[in-house]
N, C-alpha and C. Protein backbone atom coordinates (compact mmCIF):
# COMPACT_ATOMS: atom_id res chain seq x y z
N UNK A 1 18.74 -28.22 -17.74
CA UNK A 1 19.93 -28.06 -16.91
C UNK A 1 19.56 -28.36 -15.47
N UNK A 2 20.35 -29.43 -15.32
CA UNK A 2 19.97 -29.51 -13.27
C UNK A 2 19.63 -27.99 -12.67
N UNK A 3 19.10 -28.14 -11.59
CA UNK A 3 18.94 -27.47 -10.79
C UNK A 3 18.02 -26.11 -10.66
N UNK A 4 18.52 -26.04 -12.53
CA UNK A 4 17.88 -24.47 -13.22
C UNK A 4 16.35 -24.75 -12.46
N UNK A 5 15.40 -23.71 -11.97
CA UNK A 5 14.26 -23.10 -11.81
C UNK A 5 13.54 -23.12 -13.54
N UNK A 6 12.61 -24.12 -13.16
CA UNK A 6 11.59 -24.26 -14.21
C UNK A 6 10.27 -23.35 -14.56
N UNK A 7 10.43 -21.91 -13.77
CA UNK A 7 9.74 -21.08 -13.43
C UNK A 7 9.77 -19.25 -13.62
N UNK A 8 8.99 -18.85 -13.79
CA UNK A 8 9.59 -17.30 -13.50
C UNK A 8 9.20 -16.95 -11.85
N UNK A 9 10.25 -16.22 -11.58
CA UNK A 9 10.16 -16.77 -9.68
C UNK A 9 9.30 -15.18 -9.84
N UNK A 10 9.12 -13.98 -10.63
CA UNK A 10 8.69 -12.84 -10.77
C UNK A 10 7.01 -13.18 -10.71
N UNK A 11 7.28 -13.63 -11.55
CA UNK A 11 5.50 -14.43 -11.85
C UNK A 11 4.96 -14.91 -10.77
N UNK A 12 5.66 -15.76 -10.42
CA UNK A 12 4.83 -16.58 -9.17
C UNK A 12 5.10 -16.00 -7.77
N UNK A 13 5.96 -14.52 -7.70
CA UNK A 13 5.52 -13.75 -6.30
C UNK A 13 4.58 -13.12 -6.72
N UNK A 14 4.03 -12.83 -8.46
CA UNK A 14 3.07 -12.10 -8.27
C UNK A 14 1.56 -12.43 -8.03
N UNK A 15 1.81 -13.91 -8.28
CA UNK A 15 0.09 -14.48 -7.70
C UNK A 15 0.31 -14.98 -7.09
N UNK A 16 1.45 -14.78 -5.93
CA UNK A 16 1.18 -15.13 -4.33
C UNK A 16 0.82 -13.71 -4.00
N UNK A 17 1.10 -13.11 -4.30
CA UNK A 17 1.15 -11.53 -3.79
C UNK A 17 -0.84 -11.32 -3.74
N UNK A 18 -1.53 -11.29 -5.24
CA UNK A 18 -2.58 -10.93 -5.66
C UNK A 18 -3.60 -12.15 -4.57
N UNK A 19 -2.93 -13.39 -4.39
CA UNK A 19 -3.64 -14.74 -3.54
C UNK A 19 -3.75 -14.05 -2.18
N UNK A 20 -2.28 -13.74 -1.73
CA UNK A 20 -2.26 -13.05 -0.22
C UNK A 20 -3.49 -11.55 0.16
N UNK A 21 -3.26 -10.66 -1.20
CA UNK A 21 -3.97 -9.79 -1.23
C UNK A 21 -5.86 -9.55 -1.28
N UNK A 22 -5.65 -10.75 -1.73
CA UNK A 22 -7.10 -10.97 -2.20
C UNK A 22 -7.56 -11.48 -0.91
N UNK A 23 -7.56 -12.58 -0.10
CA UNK A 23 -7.65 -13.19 0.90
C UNK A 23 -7.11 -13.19 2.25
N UNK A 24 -6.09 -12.69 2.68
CA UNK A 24 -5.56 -12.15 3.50
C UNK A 24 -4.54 -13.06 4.07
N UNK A 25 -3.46 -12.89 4.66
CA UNK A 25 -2.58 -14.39 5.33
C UNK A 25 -3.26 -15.18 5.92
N UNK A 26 -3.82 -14.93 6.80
CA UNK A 26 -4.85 -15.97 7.76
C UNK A 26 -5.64 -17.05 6.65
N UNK A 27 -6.23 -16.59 5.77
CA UNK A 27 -7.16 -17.20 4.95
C UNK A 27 -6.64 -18.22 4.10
N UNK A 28 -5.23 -17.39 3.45
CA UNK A 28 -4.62 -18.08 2.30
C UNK A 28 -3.96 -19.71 2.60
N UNK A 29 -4.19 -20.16 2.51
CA UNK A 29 -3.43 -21.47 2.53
C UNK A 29 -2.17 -22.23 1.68
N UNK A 30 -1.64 -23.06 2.04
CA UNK A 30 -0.35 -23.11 1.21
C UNK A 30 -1.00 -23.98 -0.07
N UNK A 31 -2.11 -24.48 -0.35
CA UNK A 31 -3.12 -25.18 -1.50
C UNK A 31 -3.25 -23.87 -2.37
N UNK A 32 -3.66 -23.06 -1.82
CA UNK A 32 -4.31 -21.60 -2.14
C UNK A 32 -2.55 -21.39 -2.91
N UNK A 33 -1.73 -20.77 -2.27
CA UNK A 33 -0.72 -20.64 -2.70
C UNK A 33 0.31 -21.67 -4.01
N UNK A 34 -0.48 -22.91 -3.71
CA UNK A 34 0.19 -23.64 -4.62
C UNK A 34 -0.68 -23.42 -6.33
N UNK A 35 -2.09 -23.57 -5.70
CA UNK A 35 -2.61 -22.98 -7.24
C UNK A 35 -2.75 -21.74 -7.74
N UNK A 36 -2.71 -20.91 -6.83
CA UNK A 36 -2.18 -19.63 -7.73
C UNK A 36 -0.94 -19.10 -8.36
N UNK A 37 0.09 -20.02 -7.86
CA UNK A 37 1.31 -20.20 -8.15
C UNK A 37 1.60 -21.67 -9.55
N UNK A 38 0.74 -21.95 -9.31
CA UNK A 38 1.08 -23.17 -10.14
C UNK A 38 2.59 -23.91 -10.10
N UNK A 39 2.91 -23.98 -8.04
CA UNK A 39 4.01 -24.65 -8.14
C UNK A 39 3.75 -25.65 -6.82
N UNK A 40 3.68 -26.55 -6.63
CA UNK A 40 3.88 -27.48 -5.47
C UNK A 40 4.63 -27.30 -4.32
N UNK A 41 3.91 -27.58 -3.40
CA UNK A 41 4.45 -27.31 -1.71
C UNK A 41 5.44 -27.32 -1.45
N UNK A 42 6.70 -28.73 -2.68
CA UNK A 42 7.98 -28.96 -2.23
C UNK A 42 8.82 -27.25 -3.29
N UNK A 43 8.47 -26.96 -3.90
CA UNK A 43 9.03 -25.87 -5.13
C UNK A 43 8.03 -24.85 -4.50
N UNK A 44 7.39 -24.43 -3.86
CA UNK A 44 7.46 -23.00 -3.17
C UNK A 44 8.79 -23.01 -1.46
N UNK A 45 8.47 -24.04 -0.99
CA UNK A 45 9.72 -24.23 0.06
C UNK A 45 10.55 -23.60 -0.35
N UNK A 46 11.09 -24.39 -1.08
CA UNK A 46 12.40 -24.18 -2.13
C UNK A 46 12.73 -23.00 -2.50
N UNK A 47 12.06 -22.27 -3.16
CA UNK A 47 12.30 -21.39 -3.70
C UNK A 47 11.57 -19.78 -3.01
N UNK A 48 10.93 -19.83 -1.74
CA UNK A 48 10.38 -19.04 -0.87
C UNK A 48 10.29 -19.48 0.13
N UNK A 49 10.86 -20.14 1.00
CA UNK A 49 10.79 -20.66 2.08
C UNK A 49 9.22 -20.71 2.90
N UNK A 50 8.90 -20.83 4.16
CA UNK A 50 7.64 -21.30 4.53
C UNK A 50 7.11 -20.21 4.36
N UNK A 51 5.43 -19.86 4.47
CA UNK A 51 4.44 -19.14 4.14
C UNK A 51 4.85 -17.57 4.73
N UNK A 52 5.42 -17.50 5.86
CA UNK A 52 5.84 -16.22 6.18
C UNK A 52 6.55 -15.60 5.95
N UNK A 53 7.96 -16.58 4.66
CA UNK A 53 8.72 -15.59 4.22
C UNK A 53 8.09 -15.11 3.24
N UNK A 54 7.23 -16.19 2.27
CA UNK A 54 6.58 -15.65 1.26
C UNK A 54 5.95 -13.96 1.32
N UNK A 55 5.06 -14.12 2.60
CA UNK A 55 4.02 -13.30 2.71
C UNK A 55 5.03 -11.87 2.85
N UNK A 56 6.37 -11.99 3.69
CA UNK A 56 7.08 -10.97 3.66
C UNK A 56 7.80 -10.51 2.32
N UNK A 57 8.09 -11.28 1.27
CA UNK A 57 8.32 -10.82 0.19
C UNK A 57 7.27 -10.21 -1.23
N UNK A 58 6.27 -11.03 -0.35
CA UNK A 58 4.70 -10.13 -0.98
C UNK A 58 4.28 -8.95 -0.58
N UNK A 59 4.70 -8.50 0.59
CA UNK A 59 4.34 -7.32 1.09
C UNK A 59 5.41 -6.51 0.38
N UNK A 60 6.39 -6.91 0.94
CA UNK A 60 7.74 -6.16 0.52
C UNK A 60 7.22 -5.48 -1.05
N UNK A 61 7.13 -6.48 -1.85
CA UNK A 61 6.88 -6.11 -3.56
C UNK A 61 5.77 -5.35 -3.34
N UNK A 62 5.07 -5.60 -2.89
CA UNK A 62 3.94 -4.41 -2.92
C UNK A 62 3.93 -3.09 -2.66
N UNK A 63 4.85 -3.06 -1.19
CA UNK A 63 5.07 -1.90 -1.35
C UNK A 63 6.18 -0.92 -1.74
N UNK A 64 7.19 -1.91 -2.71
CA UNK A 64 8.14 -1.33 -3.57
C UNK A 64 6.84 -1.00 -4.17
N UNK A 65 6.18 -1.79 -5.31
CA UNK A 65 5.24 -0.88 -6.23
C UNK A 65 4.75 -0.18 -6.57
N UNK A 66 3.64 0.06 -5.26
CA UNK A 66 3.24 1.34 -4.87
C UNK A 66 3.28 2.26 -4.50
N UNK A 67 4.63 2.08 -4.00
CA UNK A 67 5.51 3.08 -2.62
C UNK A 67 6.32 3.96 -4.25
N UNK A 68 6.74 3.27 -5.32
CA UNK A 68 7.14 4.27 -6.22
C UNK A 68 5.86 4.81 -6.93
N UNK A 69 5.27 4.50 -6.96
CA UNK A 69 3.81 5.12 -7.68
C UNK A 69 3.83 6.41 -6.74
N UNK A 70 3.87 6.34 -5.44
CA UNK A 70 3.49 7.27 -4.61
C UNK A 70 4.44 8.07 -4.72
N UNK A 71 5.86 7.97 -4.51
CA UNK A 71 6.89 8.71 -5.06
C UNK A 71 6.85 9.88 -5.72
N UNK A 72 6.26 9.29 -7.37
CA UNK A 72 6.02 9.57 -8.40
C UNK A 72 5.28 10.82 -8.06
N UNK A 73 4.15 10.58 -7.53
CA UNK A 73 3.23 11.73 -7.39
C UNK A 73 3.78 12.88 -6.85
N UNK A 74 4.66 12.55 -5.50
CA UNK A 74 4.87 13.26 -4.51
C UNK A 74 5.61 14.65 -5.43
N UNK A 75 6.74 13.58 -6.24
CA UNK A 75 7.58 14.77 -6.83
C UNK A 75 7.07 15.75 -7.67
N UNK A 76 5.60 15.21 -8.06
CA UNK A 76 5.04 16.34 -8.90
C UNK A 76 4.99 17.45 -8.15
N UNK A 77 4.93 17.62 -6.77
CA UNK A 77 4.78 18.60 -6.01
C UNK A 77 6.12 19.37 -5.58
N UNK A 78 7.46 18.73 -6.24
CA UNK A 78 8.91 19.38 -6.02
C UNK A 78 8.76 20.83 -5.83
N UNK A 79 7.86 21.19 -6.92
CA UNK A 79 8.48 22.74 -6.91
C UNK A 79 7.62 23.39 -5.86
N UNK A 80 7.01 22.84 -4.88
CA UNK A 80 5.83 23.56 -3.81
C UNK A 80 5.00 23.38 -4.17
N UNK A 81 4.32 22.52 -5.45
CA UNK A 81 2.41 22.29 -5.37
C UNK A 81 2.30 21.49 -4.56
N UNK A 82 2.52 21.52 -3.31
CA UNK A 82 1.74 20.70 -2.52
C UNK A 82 0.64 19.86 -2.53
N UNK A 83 -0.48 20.79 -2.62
CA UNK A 83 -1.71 20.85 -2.86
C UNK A 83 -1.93 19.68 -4.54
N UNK A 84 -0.93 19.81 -5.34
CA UNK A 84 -1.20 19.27 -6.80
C UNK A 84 -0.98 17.74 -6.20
N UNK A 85 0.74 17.86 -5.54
CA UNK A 85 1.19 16.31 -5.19
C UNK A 85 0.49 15.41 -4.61
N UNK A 86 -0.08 15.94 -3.08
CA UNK A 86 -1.33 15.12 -2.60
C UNK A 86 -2.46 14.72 -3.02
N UNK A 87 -2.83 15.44 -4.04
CA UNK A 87 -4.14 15.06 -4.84
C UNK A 87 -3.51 13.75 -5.67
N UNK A 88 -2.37 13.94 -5.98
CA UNK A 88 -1.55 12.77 -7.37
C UNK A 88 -1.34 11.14 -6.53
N UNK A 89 -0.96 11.66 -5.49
CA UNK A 89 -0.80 10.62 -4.32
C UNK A 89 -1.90 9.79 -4.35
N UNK A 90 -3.44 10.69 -3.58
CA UNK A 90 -4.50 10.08 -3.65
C UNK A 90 -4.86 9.85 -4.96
N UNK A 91 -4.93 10.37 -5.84
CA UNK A 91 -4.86 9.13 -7.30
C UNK A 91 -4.78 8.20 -7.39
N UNK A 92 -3.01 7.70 -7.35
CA UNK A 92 -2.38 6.54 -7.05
C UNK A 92 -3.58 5.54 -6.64
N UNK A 93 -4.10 6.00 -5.29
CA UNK A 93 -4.75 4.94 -4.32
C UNK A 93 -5.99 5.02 -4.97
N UNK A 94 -6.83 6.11 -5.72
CA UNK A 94 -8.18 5.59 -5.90
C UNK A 94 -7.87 4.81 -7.73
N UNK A 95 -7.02 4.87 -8.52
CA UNK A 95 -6.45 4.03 -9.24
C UNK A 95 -6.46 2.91 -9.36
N UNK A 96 -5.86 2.82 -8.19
CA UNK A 96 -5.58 0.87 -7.62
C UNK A 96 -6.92 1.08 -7.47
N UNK A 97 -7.80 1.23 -6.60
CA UNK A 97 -8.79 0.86 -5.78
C UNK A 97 -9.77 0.35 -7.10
N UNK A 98 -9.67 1.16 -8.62
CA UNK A 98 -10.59 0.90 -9.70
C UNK A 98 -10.24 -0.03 -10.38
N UNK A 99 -8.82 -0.57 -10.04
CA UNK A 99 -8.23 -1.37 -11.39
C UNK A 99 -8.49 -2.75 -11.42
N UNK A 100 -9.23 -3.29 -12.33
CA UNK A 100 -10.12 -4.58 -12.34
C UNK A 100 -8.86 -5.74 -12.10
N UNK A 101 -7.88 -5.55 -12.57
CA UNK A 101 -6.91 -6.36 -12.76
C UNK A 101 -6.70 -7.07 -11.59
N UNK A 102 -6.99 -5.83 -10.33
CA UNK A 102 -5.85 -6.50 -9.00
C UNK A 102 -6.94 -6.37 -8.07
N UNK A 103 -6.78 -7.12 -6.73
CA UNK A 103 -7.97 -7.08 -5.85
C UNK A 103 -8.24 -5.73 -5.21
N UNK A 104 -9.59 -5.93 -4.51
CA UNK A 104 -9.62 -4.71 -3.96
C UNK A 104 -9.07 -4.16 -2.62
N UNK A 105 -8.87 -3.05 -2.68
CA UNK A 105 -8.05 -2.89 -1.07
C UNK A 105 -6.59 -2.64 -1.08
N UNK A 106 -6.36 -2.60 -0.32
CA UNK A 106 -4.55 -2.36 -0.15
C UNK A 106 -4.08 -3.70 1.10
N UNK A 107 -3.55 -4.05 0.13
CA UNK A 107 -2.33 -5.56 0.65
C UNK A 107 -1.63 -4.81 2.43
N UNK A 108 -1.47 -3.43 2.30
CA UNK A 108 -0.57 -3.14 3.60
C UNK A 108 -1.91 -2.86 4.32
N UNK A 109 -2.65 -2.18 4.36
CA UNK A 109 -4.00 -1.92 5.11
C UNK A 109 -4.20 -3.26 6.10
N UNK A 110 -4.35 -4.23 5.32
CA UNK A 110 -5.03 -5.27 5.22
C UNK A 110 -4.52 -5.90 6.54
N UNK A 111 -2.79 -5.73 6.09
CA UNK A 111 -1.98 -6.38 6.95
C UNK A 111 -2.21 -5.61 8.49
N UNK A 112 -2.44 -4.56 8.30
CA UNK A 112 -1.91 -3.96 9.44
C UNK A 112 -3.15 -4.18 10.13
N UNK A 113 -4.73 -4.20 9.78
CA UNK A 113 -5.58 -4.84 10.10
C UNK A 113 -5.27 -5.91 11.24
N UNK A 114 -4.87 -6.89 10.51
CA UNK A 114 -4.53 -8.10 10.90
C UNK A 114 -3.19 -8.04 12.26
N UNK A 115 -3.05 -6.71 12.14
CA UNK A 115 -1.74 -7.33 13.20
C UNK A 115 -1.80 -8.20 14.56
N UNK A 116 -2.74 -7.85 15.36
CA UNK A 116 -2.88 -8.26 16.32
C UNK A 116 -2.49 -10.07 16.32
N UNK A 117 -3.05 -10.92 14.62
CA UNK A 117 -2.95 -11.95 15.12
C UNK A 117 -1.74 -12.26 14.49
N UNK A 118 -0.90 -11.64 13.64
CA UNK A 118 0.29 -11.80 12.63
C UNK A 118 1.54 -12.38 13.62
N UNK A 119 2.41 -12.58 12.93
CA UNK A 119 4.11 -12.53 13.57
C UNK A 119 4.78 -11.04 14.02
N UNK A 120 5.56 -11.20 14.67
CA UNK A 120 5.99 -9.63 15.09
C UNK A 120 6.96 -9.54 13.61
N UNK A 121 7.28 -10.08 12.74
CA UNK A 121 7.58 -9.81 11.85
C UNK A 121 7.07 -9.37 10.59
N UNK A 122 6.03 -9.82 10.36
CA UNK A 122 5.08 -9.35 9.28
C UNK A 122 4.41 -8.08 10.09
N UNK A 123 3.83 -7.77 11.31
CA UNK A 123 3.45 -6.53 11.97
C UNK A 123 4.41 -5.53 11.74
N UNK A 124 5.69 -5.66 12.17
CA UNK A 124 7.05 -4.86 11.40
C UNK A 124 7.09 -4.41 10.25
N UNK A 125 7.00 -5.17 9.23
CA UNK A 125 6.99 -4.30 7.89
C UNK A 125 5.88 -3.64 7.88
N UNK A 126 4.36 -3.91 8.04
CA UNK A 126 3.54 -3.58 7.67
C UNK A 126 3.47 -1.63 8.85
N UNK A 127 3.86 -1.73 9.93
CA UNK A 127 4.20 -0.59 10.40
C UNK A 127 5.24 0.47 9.75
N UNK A 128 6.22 -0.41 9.04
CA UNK A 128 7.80 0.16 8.59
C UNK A 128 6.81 0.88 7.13
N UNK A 129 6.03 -0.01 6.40
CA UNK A 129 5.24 0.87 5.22
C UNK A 129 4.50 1.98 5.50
N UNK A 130 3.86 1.76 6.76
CA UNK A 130 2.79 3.20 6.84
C UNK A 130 3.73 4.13 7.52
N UNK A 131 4.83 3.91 8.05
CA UNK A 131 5.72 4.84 8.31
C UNK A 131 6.35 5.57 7.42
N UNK A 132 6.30 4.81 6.38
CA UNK A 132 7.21 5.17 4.76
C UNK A 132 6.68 6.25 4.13
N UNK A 133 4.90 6.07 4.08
CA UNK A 133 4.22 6.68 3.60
C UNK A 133 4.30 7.80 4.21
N UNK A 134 3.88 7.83 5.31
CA UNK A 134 3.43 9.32 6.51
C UNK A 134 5.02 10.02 6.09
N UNK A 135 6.37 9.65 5.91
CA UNK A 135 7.34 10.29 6.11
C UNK A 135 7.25 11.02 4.88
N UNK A 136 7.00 9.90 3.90
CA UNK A 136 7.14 10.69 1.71
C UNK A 136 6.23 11.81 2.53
N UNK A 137 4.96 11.96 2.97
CA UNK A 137 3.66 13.25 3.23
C UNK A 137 4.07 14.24 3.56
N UNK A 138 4.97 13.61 4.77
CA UNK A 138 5.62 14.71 5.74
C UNK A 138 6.81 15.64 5.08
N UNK A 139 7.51 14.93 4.12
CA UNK A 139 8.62 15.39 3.42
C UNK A 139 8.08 16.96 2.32
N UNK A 140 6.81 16.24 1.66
CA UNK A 140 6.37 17.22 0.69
C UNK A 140 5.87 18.86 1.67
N UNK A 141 5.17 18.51 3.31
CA UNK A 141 4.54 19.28 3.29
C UNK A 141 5.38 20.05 4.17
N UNK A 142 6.35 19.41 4.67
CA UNK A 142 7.20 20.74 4.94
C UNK A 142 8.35 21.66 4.18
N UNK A 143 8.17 20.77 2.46
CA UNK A 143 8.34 22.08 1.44
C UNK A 143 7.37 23.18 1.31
N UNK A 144 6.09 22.53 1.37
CA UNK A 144 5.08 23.85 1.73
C UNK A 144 5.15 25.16 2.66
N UNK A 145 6.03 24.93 3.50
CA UNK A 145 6.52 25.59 4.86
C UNK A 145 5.28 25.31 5.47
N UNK A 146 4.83 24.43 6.09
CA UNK A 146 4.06 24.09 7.58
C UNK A 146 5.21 24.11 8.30
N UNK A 147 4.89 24.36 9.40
CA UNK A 147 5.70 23.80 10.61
C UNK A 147 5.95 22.16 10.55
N UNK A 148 7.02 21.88 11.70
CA UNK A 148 6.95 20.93 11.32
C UNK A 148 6.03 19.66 11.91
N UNK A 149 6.11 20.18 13.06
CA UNK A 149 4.64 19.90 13.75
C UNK A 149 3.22 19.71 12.79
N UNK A 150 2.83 20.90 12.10
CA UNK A 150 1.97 20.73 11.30
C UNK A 150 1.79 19.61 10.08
N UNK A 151 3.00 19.72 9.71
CA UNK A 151 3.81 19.14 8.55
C UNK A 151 2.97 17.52 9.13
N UNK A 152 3.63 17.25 9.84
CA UNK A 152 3.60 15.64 10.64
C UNK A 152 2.12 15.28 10.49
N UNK A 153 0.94 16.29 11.30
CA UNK A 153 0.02 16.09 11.91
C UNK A 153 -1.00 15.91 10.10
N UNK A 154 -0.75 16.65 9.62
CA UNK A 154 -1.41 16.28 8.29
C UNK A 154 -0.69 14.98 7.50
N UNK A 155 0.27 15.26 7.71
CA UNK A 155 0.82 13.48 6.91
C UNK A 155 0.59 12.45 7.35
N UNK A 156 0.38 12.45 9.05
CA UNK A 156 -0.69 11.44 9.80
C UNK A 156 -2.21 11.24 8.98
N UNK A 157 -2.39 12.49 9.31
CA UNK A 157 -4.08 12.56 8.87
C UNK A 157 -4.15 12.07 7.22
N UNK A 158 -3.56 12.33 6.34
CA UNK A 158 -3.54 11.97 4.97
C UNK A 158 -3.37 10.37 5.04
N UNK A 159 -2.44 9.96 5.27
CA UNK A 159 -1.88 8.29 5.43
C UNK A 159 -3.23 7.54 6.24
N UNK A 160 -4.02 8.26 7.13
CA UNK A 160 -5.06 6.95 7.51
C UNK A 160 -6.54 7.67 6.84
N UNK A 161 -6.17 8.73 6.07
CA UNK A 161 -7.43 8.87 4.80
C UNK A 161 -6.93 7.84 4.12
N UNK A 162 -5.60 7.55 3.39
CA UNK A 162 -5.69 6.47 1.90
C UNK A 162 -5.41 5.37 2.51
N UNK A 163 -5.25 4.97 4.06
CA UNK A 163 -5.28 3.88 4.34
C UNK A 163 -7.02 3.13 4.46
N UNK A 164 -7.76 4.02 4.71
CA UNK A 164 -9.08 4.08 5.05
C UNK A 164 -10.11 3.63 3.41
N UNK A 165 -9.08 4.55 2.74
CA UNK A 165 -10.14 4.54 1.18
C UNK A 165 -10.14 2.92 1.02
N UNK A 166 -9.11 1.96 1.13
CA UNK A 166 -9.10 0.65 0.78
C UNK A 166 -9.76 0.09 1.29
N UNK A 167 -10.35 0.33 2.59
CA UNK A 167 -11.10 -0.34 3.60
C UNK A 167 -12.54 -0.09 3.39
N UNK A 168 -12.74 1.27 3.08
CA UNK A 168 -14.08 1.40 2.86
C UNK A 168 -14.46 0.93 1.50
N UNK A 169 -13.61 0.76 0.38
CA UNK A 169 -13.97 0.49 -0.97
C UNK A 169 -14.27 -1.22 -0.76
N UNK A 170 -13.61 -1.76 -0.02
CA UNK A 170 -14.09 -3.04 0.29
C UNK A 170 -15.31 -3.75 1.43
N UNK A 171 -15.55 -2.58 2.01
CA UNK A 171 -16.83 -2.48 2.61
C UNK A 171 -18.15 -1.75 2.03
N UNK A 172 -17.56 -1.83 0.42
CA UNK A 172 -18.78 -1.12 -0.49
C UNK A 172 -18.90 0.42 -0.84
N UNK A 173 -18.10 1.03 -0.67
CA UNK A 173 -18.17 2.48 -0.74
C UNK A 173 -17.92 2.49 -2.73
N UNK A 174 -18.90 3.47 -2.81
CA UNK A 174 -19.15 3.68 -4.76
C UNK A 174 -17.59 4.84 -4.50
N UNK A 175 -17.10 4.94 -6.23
CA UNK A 175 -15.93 5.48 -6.39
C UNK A 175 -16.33 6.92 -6.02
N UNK A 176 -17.48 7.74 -5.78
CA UNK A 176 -18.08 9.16 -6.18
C UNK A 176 -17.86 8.88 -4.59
N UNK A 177 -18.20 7.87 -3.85
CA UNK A 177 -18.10 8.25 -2.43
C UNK A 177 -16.63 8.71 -1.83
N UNK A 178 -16.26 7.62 -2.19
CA UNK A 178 -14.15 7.61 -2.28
C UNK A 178 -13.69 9.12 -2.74
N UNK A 179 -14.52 9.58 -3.73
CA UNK A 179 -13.59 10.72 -4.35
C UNK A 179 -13.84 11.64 -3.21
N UNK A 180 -15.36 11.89 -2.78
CA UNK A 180 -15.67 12.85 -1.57
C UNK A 180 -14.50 12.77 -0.59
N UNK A 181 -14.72 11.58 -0.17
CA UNK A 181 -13.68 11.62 0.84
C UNK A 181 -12.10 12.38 0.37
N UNK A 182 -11.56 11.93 -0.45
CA UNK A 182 -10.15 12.54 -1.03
C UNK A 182 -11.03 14.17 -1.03
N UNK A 183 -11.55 14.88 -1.47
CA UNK A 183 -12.48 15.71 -1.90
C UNK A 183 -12.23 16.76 -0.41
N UNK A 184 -12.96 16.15 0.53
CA UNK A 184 -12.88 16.71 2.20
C UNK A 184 -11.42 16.63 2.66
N UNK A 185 -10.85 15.92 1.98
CA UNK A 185 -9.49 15.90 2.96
C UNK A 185 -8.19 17.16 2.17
N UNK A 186 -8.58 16.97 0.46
CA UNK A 186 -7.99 18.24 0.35
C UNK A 186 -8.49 19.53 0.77
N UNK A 187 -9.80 19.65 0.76
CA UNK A 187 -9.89 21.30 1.25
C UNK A 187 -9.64 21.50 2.31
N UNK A 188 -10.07 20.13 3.65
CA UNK A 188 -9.28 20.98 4.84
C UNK A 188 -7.43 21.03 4.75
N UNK A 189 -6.63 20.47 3.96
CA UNK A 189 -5.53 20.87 3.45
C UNK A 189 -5.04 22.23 2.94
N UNK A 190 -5.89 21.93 1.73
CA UNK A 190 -6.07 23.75 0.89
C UNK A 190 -6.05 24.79 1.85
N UNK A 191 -7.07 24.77 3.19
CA UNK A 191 -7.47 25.49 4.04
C UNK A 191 -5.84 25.88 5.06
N UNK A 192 -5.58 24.74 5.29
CA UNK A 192 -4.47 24.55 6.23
C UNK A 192 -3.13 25.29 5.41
N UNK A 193 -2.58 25.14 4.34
CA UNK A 193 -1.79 25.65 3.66
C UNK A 193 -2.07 26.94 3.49
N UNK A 194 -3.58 27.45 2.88
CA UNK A 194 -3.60 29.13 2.59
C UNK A 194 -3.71 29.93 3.73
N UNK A 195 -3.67 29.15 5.04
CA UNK A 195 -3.78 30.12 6.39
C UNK A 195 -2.80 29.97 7.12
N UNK A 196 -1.49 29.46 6.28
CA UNK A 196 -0.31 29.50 7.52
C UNK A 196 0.72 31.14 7.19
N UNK A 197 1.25 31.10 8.46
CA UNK A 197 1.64 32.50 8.60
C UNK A 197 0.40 33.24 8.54
């Protein structure tokens, strides 16, 4: 049929996504993009416009993905386990971080890394995600009753622990090291929760 897409357009954001992730925007090239896509320069145009919308609909999917993974966790903590949800959260991230399938690191980390040399548009989302995150943190922990002040200051502190785990797992950190870290960051939590009021 004319016109029809000879492609699954699902498929091929997802190994632009894993290409972008793996290598970073700067690195990736639209060659890079064409063979991990297995579609030609004129049929990614087409159907994703130039490399920066791509990269914004790669981020985007990514962090729909993960951003419900994280979700997921959070609500385990509905009824006030706090303490259970954030551990489920950091799961999530040391999960990904093990799963052979997908590269290592976190695709938004990465980005936000990179902002300085990015578009003010790709810097935008990649701020609008770690904002997403810190807010889901902030949401659970002032069911805990922290203040809300408190609430904030740990959902800061949590969001650049699992922003951090991706960074260090790709600068070589073993999974027993990663867990420490999640490990230190719940007890001074634990700590923070059993001493309010």
């Amino acid at each position: 049929m004319a016109g029809k897409k000879q492609f699954d357009v699902e498929v091929a954001l997802d190994a632009a996504m894993v290409q972008f992730w793996r290598d970073g925007y700067a690195d990736t090239s639209l060659d890079d993009l064409s063979n991990a896509t297995r579609l030609n320069r004129s049929s990614l145009y087409s159907s994703f416009g130039d490399k920066e919308s791509l990269y914004l609909r790669c981020l985007d999917r990514y962090a729909v993905r993960y951003g419900e993974r994280y979700q997921q966790a959070l609500d385990s903590g509905a009824s006030g386990e706090a303490l259970r949800a954030i551990r489920a959260f950091f799961d999530v991230t040391l999960h990904r971080i093990a799963d052979p399938a997908v590269p290592d690191g976190c695709l938004v980390a990465q980005t936000a890394m990179a902002i300085p040399v990015l578009s003010p548009a790709i810097a935008a989302r990649a701020i609008e995600a770690v904002g997403l995150q810190r807010a889901r943190l902030q949401t659970v922990l002032c069911r805990a009753e922290l203040t809300e002040g408190d609430a904030e200051d740990h959902a800061t502190h949590i969001t650049a622990v699992n922003q951090s785990l991706a960074v260090m797992s790709r600068a070589g950190a073993s999974g027993k090291q990663l867990g420490a870290i999640v490990d230190i960051s719940m007890d001074a939590l634990a700590q923070a929760l059993h001493g309010r009021g």
